[in-house]
Protein backbone atom coordinates (compact mmCIF):
# COMPACT_ATOMS: atom_id res chain seq x y z
CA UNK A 1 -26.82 -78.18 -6.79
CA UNK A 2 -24.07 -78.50 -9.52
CA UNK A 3 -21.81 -75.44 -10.28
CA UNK A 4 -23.43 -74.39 -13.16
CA UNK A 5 -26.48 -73.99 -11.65
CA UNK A 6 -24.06 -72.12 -8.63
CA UNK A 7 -22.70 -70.01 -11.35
CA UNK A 8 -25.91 -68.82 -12.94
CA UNK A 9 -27.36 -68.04 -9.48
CA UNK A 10 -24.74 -65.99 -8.26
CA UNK A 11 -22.10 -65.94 -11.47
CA UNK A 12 -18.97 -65.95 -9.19
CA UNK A 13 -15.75 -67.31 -10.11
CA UNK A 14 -12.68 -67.50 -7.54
CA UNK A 15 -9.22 -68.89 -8.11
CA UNK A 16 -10.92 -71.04 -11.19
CA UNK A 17 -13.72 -72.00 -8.93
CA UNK A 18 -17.29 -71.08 -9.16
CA UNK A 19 -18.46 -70.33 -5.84
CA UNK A 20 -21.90 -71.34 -4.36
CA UNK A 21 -22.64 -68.33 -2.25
CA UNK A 22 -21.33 -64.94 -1.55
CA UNK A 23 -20.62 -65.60 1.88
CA UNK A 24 -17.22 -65.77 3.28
CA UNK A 25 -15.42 -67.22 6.35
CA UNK A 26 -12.82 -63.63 7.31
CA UNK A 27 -9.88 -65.34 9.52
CA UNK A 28 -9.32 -64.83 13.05
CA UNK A 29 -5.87 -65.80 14.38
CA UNK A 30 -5.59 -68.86 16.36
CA UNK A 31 -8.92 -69.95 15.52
CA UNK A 32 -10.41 -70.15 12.02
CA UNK A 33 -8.73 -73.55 10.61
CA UNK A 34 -9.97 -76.18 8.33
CA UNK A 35 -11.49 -77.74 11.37
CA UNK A 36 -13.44 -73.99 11.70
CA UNK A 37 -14.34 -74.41 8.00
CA UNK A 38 -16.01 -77.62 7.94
CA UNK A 39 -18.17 -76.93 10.20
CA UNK A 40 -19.68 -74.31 8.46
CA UNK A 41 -19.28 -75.47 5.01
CA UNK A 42 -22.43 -75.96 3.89
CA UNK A 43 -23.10 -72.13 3.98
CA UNK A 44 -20.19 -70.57 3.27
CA UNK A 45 -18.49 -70.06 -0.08
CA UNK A 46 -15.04 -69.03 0.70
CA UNK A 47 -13.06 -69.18 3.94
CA UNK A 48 -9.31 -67.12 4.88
CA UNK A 49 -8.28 -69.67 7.19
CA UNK A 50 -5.62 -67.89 9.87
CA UNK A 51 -4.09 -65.50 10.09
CA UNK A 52 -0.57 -67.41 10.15
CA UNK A 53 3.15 -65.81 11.14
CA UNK A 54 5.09 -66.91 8.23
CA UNK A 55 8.57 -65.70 9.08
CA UNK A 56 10.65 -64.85 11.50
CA UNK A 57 9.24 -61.64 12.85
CA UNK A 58 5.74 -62.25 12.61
CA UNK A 59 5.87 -65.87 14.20
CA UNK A 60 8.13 -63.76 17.36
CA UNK A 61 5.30 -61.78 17.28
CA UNK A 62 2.65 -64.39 17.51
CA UNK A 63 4.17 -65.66 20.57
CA UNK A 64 4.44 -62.34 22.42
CA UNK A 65 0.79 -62.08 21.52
CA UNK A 66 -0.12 -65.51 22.61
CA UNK A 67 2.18 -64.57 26.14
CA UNK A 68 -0.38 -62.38 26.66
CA UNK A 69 -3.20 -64.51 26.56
CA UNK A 70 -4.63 -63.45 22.61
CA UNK A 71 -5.16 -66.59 20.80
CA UNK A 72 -2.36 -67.55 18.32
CA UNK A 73 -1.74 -70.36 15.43
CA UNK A 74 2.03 -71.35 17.09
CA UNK A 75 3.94 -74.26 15.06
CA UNK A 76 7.44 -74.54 14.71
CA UNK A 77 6.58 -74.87 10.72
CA UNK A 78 4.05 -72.55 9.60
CA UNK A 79 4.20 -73.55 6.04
CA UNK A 80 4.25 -77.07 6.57
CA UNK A 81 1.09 -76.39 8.99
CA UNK A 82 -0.76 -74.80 6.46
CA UNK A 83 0.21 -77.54 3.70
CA UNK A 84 -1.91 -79.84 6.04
CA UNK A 85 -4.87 -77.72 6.43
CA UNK A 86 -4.91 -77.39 2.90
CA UNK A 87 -5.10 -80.75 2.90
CA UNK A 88 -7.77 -81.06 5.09
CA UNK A 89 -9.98 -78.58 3.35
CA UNK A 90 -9.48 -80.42 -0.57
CA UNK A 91 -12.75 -82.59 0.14
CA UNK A 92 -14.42 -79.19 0.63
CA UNK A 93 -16.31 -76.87 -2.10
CA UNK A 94 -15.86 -73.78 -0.13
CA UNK A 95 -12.97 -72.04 -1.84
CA UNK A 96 -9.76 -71.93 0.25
CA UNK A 97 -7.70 -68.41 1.17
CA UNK A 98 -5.01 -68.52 3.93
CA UNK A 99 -4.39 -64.93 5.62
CA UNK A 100 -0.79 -64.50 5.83
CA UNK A 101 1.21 -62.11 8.15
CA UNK A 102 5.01 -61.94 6.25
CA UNK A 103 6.96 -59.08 6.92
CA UNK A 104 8.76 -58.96 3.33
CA UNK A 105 8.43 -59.45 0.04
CA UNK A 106 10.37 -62.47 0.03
CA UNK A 107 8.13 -64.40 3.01
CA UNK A 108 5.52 -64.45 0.60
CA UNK A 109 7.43 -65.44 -2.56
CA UNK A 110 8.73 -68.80 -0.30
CA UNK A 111 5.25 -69.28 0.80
CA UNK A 112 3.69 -69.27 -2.56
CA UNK A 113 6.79 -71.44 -4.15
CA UNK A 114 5.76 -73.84 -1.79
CA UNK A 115 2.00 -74.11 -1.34
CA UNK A 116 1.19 -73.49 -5.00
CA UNK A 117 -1.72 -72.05 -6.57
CA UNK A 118 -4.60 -73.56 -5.39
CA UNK A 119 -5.21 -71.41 -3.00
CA UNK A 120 -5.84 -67.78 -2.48
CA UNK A 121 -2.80 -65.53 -0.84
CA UNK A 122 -4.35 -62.93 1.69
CA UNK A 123 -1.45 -60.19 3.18
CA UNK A 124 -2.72 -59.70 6.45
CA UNK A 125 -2.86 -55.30 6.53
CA UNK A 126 -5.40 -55.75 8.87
CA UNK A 127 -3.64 -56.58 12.32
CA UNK A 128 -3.38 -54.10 15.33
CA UNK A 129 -1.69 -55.91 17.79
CA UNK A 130 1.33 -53.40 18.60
CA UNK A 131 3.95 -56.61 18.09
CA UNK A 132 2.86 -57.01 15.02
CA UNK A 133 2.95 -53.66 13.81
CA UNK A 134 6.14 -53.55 15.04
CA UNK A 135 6.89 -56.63 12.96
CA UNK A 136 6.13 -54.51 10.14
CA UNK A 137 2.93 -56.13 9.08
CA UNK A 138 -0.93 -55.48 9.92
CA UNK A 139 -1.58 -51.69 10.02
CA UNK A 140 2.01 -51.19 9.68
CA UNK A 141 1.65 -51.72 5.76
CA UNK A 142 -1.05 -49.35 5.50
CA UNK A 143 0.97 -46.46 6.58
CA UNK A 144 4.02 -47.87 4.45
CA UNK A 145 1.87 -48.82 0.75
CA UNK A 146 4.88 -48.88 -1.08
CA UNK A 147 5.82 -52.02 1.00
CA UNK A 148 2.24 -53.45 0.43
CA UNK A 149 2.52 -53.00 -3.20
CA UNK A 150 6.06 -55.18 -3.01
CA UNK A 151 4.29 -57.64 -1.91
CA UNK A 152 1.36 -57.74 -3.86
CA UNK A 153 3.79 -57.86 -7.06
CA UNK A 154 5.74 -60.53 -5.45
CA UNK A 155 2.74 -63.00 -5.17
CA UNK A 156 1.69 -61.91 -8.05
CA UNK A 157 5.10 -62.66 -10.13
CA UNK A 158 4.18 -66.46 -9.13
CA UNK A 159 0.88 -66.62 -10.73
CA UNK A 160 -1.46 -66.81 -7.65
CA UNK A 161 -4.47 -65.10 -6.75
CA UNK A 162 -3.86 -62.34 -4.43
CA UNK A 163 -6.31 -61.13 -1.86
CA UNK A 164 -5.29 -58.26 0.54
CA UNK A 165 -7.14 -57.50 3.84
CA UNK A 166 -7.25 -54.30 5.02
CA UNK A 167 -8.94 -51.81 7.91
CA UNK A 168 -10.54 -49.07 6.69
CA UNK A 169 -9.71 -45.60 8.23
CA UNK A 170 -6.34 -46.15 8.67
CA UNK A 171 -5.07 -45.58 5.18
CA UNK A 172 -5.55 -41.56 4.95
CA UNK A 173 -7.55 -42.16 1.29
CA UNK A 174 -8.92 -45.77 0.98
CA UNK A 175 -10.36 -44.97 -2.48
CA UNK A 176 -6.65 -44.21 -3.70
CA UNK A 177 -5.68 -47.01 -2.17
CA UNK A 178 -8.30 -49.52 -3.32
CA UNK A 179 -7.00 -47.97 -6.79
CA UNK A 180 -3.04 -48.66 -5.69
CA UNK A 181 -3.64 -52.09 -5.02
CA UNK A 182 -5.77 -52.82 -8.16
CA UNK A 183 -2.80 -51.50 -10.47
CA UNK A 184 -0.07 -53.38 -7.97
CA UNK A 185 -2.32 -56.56 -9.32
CA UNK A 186 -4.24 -57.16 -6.72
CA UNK A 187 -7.51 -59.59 -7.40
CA UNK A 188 -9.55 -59.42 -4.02
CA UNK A 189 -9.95 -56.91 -1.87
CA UNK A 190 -10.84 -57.77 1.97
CA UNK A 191 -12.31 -54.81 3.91
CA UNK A 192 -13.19 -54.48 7.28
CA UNK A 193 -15.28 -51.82 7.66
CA UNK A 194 -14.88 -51.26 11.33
CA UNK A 195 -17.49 -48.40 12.24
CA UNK A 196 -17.74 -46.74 8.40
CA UNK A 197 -20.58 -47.73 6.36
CA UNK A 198 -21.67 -48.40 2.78
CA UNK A 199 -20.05 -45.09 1.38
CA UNK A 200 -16.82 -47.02 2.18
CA UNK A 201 -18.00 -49.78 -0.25
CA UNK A 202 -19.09 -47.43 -2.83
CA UNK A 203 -16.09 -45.29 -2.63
CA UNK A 204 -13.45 -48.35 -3.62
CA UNK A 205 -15.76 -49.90 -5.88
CA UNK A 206 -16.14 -46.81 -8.19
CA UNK A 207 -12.08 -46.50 -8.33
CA UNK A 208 -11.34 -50.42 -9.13
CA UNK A 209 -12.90 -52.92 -10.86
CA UNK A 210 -11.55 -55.98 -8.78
CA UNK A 211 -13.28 -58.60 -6.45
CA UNK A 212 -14.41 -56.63 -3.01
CA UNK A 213 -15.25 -58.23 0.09
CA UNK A 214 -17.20 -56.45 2.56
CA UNK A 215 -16.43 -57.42 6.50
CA UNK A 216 -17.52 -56.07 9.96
CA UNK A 217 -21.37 -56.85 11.70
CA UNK A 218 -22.17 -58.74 8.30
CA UNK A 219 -24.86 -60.48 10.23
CA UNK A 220 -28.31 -59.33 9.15
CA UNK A 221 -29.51 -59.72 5.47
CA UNK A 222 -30.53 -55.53 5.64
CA UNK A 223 -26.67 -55.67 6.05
CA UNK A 224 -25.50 -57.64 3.75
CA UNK A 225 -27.74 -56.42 1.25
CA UNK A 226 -27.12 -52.78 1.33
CA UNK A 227 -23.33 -53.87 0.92
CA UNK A 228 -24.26 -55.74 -1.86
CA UNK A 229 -25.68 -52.60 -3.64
CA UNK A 230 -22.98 -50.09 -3.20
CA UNK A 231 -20.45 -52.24 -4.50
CA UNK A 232 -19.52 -55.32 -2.54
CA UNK A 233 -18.91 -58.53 -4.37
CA UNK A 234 -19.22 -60.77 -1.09
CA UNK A 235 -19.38 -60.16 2.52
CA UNK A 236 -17.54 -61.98 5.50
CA UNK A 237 -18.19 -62.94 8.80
CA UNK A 238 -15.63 -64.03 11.58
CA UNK A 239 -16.99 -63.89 15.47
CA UNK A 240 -20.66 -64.44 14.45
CA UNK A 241 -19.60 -66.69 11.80
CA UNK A 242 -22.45 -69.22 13.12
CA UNK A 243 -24.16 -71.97 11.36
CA UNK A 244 -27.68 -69.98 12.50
CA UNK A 245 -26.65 -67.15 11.30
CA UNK A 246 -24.62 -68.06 7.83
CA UNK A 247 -27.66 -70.42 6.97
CA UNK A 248 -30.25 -67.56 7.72
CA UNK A 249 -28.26 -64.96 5.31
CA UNK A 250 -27.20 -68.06 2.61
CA UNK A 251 -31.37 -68.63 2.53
CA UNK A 252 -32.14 -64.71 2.14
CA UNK A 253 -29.38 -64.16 -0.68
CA UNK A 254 -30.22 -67.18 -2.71
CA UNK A 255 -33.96 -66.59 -2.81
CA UNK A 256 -33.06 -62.75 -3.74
CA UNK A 257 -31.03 -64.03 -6.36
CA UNK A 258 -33.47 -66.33 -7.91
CA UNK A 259 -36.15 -63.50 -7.87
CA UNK A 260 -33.88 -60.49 -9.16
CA UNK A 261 -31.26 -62.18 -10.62
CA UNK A 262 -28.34 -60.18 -10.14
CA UNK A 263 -27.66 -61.00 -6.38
CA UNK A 264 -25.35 -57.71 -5.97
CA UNK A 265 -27.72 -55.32 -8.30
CA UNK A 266 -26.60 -51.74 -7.48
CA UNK A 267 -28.70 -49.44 -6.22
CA UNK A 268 -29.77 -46.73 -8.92
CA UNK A 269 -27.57 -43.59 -9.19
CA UNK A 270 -29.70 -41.15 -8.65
CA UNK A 271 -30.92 -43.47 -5.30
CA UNK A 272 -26.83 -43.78 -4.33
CA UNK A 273 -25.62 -46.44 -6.02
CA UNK A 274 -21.86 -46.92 -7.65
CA UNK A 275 -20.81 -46.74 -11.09
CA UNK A 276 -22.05 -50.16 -12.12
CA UNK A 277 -25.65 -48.46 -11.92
CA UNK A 278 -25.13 -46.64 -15.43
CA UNK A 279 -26.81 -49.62 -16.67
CA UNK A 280 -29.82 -48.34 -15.01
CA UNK A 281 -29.80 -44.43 -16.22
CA UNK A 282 -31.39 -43.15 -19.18
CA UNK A 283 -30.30 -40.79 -21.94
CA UNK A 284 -28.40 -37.76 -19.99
CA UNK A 285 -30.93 -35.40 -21.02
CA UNK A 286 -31.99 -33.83 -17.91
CA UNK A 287 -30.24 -32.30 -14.63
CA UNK A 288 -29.73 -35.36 -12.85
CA UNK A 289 -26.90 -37.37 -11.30
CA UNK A 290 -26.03 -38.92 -14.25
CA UNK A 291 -24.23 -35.46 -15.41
CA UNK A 292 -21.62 -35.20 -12.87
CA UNK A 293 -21.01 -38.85 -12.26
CA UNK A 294 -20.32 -39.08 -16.20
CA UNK A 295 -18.41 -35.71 -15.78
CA UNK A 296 -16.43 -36.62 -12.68
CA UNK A 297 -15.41 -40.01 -14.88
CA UNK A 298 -13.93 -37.97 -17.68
CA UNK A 299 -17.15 -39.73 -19.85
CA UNK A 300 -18.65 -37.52 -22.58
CA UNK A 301 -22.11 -37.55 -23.23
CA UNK A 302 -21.83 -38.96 -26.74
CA UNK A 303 -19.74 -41.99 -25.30
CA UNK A 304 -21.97 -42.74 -22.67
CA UNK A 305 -24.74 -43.39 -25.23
CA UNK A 306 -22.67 -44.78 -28.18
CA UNK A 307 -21.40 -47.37 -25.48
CA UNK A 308 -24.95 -48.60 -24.38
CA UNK A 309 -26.17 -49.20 -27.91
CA UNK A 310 -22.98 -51.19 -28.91
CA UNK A 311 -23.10 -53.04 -26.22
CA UNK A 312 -27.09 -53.62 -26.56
CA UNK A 313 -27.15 -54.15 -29.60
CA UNK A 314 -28.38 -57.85 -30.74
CA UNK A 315 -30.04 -58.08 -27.35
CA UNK A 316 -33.01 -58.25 -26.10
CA UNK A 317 -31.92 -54.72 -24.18
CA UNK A 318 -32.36 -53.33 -27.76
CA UNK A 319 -36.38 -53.99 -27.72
CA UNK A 320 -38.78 -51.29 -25.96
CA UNK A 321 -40.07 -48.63 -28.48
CA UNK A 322 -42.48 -47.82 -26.24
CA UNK A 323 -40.38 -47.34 -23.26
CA UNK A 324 -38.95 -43.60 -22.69
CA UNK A 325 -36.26 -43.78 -24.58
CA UNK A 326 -37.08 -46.43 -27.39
CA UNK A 327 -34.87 -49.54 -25.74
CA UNK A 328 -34.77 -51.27 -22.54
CA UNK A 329 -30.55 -50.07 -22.49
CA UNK A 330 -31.97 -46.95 -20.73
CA UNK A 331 -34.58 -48.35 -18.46
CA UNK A 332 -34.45 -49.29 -14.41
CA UNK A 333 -33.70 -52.37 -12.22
CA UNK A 334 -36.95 -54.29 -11.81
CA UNK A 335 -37.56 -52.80 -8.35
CA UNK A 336 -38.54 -49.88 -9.69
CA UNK A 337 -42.44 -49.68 -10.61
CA UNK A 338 -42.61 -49.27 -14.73
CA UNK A 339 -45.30 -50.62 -17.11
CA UNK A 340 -43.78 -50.12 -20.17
CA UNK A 341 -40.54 -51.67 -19.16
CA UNK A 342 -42.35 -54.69 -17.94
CA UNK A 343 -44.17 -54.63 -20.96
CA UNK A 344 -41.48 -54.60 -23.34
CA UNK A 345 -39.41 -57.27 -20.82
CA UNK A 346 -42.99 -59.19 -21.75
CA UNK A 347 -43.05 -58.80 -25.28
CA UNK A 348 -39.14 -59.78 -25.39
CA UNK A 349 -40.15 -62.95 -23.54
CA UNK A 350 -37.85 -62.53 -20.78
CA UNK A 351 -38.57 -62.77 -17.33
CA UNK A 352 -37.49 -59.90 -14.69
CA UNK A 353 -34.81 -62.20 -13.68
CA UNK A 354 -33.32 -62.46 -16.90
CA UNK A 355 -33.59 -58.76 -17.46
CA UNK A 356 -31.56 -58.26 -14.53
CA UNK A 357 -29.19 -60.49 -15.85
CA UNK A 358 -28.68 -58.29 -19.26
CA UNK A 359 -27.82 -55.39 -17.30
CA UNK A 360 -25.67 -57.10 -14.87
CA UNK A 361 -23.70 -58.03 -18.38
CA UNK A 362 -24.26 -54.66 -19.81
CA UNK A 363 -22.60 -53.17 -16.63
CA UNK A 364 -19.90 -55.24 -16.56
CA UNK A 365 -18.82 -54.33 -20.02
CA UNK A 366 -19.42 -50.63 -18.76
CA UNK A 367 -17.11 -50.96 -16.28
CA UNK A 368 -14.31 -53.11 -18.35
CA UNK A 369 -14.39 -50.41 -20.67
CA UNK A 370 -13.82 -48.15 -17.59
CA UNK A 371 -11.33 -49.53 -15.95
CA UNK A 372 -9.70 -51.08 -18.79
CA UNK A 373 -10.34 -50.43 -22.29
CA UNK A 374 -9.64 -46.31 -22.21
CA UNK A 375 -6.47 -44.51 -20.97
CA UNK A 376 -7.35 -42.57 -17.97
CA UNK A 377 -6.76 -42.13 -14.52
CA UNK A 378 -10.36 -40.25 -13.56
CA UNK A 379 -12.10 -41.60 -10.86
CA UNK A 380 -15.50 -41.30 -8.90
């Protein structure tokens, strides 16, 4: 399959690369390489290779951790090490990310002046071995964000794309700090989920607009899926990172795709689902969740319904006198039983697929207007 054809299934973009599914490789010290990664290529769309010590601290660390019998990536030149698996993975089209454990602003800023920018940076604020902690990386930096933020805006001052991993419950307000880390310039953001569900998902997605990657027991398709809808961009998988497994949930999410056409559809709002779901509400006419969510995001009314007719207008989301509300901007995601929607979707000469794809691009001007086009700090 070319890209394009990638890129209109799935519409995902990555360090200037489209990506071919929204399945991920998460790292796991001492064992995901590009050896790991090639493996499993033809399933996966990304891959964190590591985690790797970069400095000092962290590579002291690694071998206290290794002492004690935890698997460890040891090399006497970590960056030079990585150069080569780079390397290695250049004949791939899974896009590459290297999780990096650097335990100052300045281990990151050698790394990336030396590696370039054709790969994606990932600061390891995931780690809970105690030596690394103590290194002042892993968990460490989500009790310390100021120090995360330092070294988002160093990676970021070198023009790379910046990915940071972190464990949920352990930051006192993920939300805020899903926000943080947005504003700090942050592009991806890794979560491990641990034993919190979707509401995590939902929670970060409806208080930043960037690239989220949901990771923990992604191994069922019910799973991955109900990620998916509350937010979730792509999901990863590390110890059952299997080809059985990553084939099985590649199959599932590319036939969903092809059928529904907006792989990561939210779920409606008034069913749960995040922010990117106003495409999916009608006219805020009657007591439903659409009036606090709209109220809660510091959204009048009058703007919420100015904003879908601009941004429907010309389309075929314009069409639908007979519908409820006299235009397909207010009706529901195709999964949702309607005969005059389907009629007007008819009449428009689209297919449900394509009408999922008009208000996946009617959401995301939604959200760019609310995360970037107004002056507020309101959140949901």
């Amino acid at each position: 399959m070319e890209n394009n054809e990638y890129f209109r299934r799935f519409g995902i973009i990555l360090n200037r690369k489209v990506v071919k599914t929204p399945l991920a490789i998460a790292s796991m010290a001492g064992i995901v390489d590009a050896t790991y990664v090639l493996e499993r290529e033809a399933h996966v769309g990304a891959a964190f290779i590591g985690g790797y010590s970069i400095d000092e601290k962290t590579v002291a660390a690694s071998h206290e951790i290794a002492a004690k019998g935890r698997q460890e990536f040891l090399c006497d030149d970590p960056l030079m090490e990585i150069e080569e698996q780079i390397r290695q993975l250049r004949r791939s089209d899974v896009v590459t990310g290297v999780n990096m454990r650097g335990s100052c602003p300045d281990s990151f800023r050698e790394a990336a002046r030396q590696l370039g920018d054709e790969v994606i940076y990932e600061i390891d604020a995931h780690c809970r071995q105690e030596p690394m902690k103590q290194a002042g990386v892993g968990e460490y930096y989500l009790h310390h964000p100021d120090e995360l933020v330092q070294c988002v805006q160093t990676l970021k001052s070198e023009g790379v794309v910046v990915s940071v991993k972190i464990r949920a419950g352990i930051h006192s307000n993920d939300a805020a700090l899903a926000q943080i880390l947005w504003k700090a310039g942050a592009d991806i953001l890794h979560v491990d989920l641990m034993d919190f569900g979707y509401q995590k998902i939902r929670q970060m997605r409806n208080n930043c607009p960037i690239f989220i990657i949901a990771n923990n027991s992604m191994n069922t398709f019910e799973r991955m899926k109900e990620m998916l809808s509350h937010g979730a961009d792509m999901v990863s998988l590390a110890r059952k990172a299997d080809e059985r497994t990553l084939g099985g949930l590649d199959a599932a999410i590319s036939r969903y795709a092809d059928e529904h056409g907006w792989y990561n559809s939210p779920k409606q709002l008034c069913r749960g689902g995040d922010l990117r779901s106003l495409a999916f509400c009608c006219m805020p006419v009657k007591n439903c969740p659409l009036i606090p969510t709209l109220e809660k995001a510091g959204v009048t009314r009058e703007e919420y319904m100015k904003l879908k007719q601009e941004y429907v207008k010309d389309t075929p989301l314009a069409e639908g006198k007979q519908t409820c509300f006299g235009s397909l901007a207010w009706c529901c995601k195709d999964s949702s039983p309607c005969m005059f929607r389907d009629l007007t979707i008819r009449q428009a000469g689209l297919t449900n697929s394509e009408y999922m794809r008009k208000k996946r691009e009617l959401s995301e001007k939604l959200m760019h207007w609310l995360f970037y086009e107004r002056a507020t700090d309101n959140t949901c």
